[in-house]
Protein backbone atom coordinates (compact mmCIF):
# COMPACT_ATOMS: atom_id res chain seq x y z
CA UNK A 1 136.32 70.40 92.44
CA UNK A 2 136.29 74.23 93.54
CA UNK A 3 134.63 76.90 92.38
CA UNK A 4 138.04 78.91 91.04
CA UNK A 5 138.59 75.69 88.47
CA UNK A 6 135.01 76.88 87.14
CA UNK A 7 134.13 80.00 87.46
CA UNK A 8 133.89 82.85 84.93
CA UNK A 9 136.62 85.26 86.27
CA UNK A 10 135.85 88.33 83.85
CA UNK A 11 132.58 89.20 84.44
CA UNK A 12 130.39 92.14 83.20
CA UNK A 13 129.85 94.47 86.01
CA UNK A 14 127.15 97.66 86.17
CA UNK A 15 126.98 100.10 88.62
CA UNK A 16 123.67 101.01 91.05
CA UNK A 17 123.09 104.67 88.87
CA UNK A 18 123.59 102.69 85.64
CA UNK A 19 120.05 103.35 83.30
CA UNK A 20 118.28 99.90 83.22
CA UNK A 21 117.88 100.01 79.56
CA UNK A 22 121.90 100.10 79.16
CA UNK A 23 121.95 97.04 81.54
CA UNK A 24 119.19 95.53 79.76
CA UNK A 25 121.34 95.60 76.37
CA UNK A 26 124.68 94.33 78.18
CA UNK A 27 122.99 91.51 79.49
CA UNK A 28 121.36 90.92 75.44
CA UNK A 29 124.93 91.65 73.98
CA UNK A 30 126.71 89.31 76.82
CA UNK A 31 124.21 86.44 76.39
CA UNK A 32 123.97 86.26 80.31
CA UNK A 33 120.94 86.56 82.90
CA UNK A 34 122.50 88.38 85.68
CA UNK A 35 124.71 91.38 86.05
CA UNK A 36 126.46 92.04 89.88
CA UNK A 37 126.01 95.50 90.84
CA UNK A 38 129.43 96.87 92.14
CA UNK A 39 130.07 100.66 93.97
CA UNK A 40 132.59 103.44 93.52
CA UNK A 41 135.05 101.08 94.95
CA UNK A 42 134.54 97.83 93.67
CA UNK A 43 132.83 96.26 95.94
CA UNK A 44 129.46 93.80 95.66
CA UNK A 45 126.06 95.64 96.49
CA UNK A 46 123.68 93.59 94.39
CA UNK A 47 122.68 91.99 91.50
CA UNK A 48 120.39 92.08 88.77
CA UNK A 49 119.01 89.74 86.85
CA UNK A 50 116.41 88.79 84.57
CA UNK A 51 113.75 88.67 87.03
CA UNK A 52 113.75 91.97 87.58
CA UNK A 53 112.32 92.70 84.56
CA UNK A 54 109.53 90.74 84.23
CA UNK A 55 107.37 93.07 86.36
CA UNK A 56 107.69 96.57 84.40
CA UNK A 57 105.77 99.29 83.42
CA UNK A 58 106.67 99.24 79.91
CA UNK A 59 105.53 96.18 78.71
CA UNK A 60 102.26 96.17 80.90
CA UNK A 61 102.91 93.64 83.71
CA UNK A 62 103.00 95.47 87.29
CA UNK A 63 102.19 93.07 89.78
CA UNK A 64 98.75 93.24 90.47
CA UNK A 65 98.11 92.05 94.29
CA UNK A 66 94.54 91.49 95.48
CA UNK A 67 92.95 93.46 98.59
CA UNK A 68 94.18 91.11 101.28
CA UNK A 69 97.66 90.92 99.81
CA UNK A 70 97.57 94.93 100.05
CA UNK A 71 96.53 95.17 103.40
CA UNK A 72 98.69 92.90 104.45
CA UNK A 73 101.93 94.40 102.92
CA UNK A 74 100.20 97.42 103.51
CA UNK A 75 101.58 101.48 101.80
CA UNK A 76 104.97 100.19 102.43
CA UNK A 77 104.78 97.13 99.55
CA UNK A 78 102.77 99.22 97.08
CA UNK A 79 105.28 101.83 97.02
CA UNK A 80 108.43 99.19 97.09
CA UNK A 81 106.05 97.54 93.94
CA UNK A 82 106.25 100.83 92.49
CA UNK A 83 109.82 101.77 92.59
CA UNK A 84 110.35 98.00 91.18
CA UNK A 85 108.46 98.37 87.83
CA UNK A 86 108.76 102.50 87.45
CA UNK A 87 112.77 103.06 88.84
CA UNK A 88 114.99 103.98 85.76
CA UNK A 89 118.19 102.82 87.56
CA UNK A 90 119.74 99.47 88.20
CA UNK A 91 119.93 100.64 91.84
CA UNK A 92 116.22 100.55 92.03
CA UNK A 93 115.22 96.80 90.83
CA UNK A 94 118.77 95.12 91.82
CA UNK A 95 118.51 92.35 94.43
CA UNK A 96 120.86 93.62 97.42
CA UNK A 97 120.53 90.84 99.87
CA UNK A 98 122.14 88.21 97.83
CA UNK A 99 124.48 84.63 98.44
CA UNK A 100 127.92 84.60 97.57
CA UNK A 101 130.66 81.86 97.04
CA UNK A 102 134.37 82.16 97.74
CA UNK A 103 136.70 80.29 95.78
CA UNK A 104 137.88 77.43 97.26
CA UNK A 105 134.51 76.78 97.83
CA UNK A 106 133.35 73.43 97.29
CA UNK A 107 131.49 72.85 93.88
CA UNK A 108 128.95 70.56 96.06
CA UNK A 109 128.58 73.12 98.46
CA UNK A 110 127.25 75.76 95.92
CA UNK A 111 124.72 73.10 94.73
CA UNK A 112 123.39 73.50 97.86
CA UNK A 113 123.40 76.59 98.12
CA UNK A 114 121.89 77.35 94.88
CA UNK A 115 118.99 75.00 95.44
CA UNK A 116 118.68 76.27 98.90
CA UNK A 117 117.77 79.76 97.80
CA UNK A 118 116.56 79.25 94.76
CA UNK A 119 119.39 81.19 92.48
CA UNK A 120 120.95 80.46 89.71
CA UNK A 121 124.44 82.11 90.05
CA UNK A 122 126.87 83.24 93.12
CA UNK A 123 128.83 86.01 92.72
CA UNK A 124 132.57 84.91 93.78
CA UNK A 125 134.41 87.29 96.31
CA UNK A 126 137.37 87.72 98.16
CA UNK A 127 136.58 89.77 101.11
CA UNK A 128 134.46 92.46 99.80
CA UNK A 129 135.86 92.31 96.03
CA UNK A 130 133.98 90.42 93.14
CA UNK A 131 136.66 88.14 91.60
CA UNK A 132 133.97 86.25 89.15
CA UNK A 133 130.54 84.47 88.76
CA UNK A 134 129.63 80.87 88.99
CA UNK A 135 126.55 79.87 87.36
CA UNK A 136 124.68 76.78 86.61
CA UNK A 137 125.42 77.26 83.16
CA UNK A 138 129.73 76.39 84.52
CA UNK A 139 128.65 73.36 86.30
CA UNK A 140 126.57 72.31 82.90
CA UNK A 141 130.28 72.79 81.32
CA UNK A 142 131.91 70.94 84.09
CA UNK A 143 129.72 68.05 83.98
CA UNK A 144 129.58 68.05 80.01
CA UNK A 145 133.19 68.77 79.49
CA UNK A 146 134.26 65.99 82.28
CA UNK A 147 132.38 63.64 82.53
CA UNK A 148 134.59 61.28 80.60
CA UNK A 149 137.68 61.87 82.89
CA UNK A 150 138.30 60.80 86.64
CA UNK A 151 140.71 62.06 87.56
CA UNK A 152 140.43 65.51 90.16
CA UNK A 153 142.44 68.77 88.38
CA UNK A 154 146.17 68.79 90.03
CA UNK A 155 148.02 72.02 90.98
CA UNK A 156 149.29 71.77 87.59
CA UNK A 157 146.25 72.17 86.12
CA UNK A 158 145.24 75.17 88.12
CA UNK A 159 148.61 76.68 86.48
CA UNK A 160 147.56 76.44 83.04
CA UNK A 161 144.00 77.42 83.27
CA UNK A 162 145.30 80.42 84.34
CA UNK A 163 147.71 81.02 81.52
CA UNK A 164 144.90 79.80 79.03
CA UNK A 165 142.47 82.31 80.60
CA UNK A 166 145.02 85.43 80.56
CA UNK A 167 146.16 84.05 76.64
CA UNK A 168 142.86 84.43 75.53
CA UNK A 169 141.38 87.32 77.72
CA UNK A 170 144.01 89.33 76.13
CA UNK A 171 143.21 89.07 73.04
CA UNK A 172 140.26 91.47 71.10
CA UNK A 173 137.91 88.43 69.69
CA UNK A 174 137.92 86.67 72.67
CA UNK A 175 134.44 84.66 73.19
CA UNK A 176 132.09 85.76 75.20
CA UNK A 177 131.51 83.90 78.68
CA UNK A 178 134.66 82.72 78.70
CA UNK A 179 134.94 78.94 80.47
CA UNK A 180 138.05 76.64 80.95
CA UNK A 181 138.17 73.66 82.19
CA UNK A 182 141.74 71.61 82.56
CA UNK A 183 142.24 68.27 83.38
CA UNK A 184 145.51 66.27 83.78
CA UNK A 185 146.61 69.00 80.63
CA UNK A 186 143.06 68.26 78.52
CA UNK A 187 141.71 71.58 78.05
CA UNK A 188 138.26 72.44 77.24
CA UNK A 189 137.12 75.66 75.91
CA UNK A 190 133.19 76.94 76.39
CA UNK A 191 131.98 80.32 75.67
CA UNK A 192 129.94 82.30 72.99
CA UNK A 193 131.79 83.93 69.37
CA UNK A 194 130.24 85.58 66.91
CA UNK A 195 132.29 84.66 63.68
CA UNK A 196 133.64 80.77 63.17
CA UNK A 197 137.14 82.06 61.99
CA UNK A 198 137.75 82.81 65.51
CA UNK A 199 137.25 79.65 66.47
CA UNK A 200 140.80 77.91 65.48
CA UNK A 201 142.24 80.99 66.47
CA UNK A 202 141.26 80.79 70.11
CA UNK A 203 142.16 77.03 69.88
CA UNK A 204 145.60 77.65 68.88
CA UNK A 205 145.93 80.46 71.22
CA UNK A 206 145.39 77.06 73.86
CA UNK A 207 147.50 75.33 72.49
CA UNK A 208 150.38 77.57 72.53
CA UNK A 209 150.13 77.47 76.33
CA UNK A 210 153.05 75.50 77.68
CA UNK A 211 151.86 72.63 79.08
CA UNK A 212 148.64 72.00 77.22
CA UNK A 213 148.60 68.39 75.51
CA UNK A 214 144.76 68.30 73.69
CA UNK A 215 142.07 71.18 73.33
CA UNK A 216 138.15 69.94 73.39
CA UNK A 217 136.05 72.78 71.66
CA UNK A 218 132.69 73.33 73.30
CA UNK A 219 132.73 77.19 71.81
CA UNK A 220 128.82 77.93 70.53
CA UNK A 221 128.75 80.11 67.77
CA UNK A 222 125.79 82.71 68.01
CA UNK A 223 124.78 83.87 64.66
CA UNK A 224 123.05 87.56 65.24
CA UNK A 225 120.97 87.39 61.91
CA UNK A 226 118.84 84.30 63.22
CA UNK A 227 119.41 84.75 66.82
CA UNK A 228 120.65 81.33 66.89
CA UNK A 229 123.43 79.19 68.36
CA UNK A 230 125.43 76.58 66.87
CA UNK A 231 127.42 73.96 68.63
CA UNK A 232 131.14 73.03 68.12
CA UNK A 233 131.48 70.64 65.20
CA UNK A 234 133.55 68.25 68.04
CA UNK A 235 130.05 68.71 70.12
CA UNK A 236 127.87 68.04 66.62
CA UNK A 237 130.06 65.03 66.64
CA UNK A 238 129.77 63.25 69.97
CA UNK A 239 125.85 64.39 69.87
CA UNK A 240 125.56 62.08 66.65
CA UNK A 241 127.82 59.42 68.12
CA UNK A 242 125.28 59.32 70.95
């Protein structure tokens, strides 16, 4: 498989002058752990993710480095430390050296590449423009949502994905995190929504797609009184069978 029969095509975007705290809500709202940093234009500067938050003034955990550690990195680290856990702007704890994937890109490839550098999602371009996100969280979905089919997705497949994706995306209570997965017409729906009545309404939105024959629900349902998430009843189901 390739990473555009994956990936999360609408993605949540903030700019390098966007205040962390509003980046630190989207990311709470969204349910996700990284945001890419785009410019003026578009194009992909950085990314920040949760990890950039861990050492912050605000809560008390600076990085403290010992004597050696500061002579080694010397006046430049202290005041790249400080910037880090003081800056009030995306642009000044983002990651801008980052890995990227491209999407015909091999879904074994960006394995490798994620456990190669140590990340946990690739920002998908097309020259210089961010066209989605593929995270471990979409191969989870790919290996969950396929693992009992063989066969690889056909051209066919690619064509309804894409008519699922803009069926839903168009609509206001689409879930959040959108994945979609076809196989040989099998759809299967992941993502995050917030009421269950949506639910059948997103699956019939599927279905309605010409060339659809069967719709597997994966959608979690995140319940903001509890802060908890519920799986599908289909998932409930095959988790008992099991």
């Amino acid at each position: 498989m390739r990473v555009h029969q994956v990936m999360t095509r609408k993605v949540a975007t903030v700019k390098a002058d966007t205040p962390i705290l509003e980046a630190a809500n989207l990311m709470l709202h969204q349910h996700i752990s990284g945001l890419p940093v785009v410019g003026e234009t578009g194009k992909l500067i950085g990314i920040v993710s949760e990890g950039d938050f861990i050492h912050r003034s605000e809560i008390g955990t600076q990085r403290k480095r010992g004597r050696w550690l500061k002579i080694l990195f010397g006046p430049a680290g202290s005041a790249s430390d400080f910037v880090h856990e003081q800056g009030r702007k995306v642009g000044e704890i983002m990651t801008p050296d980052l890995y990227t994937a491209t999407e015909d890109m091999l879904l074994e490839d960006v394995v490798q590449l994620m456990e190669r550098q140590n990340v946990k999602r690739l920002p998908v371009v097309r020259g210089e423009e961010l066209v989605g996100i593929v995270t471990r969280s979409d191969l989870l979905r790919a290996v969950a949502s396929l693992a009992r089919d063989i066969s690889d997705p056909t051209a066919d497949d690619d064509r309804i994905r894409e008519h699922v994706i803009a069926s839903i995306e168009k609509i206001e209570w689409q879930p959040a995190q959108l994945g979609v997965i076809v196989r040989d017409g099998i759809v299967h729906l992941s993502g995050i929504i917030m009421d269950e009545r949506v639910r059948q309404a997103i699956i019939v939105a599927t279905e309605n797609v010409s060339g659809v024959k069967l719709v597997h629900d994966h959608l979690y349902l995140f319940d903001a009184i509890s802060g908890l998430s519920f799986r599908s009843p289909e998932d409930e189901g095959w988790a008992r069978a099991d």
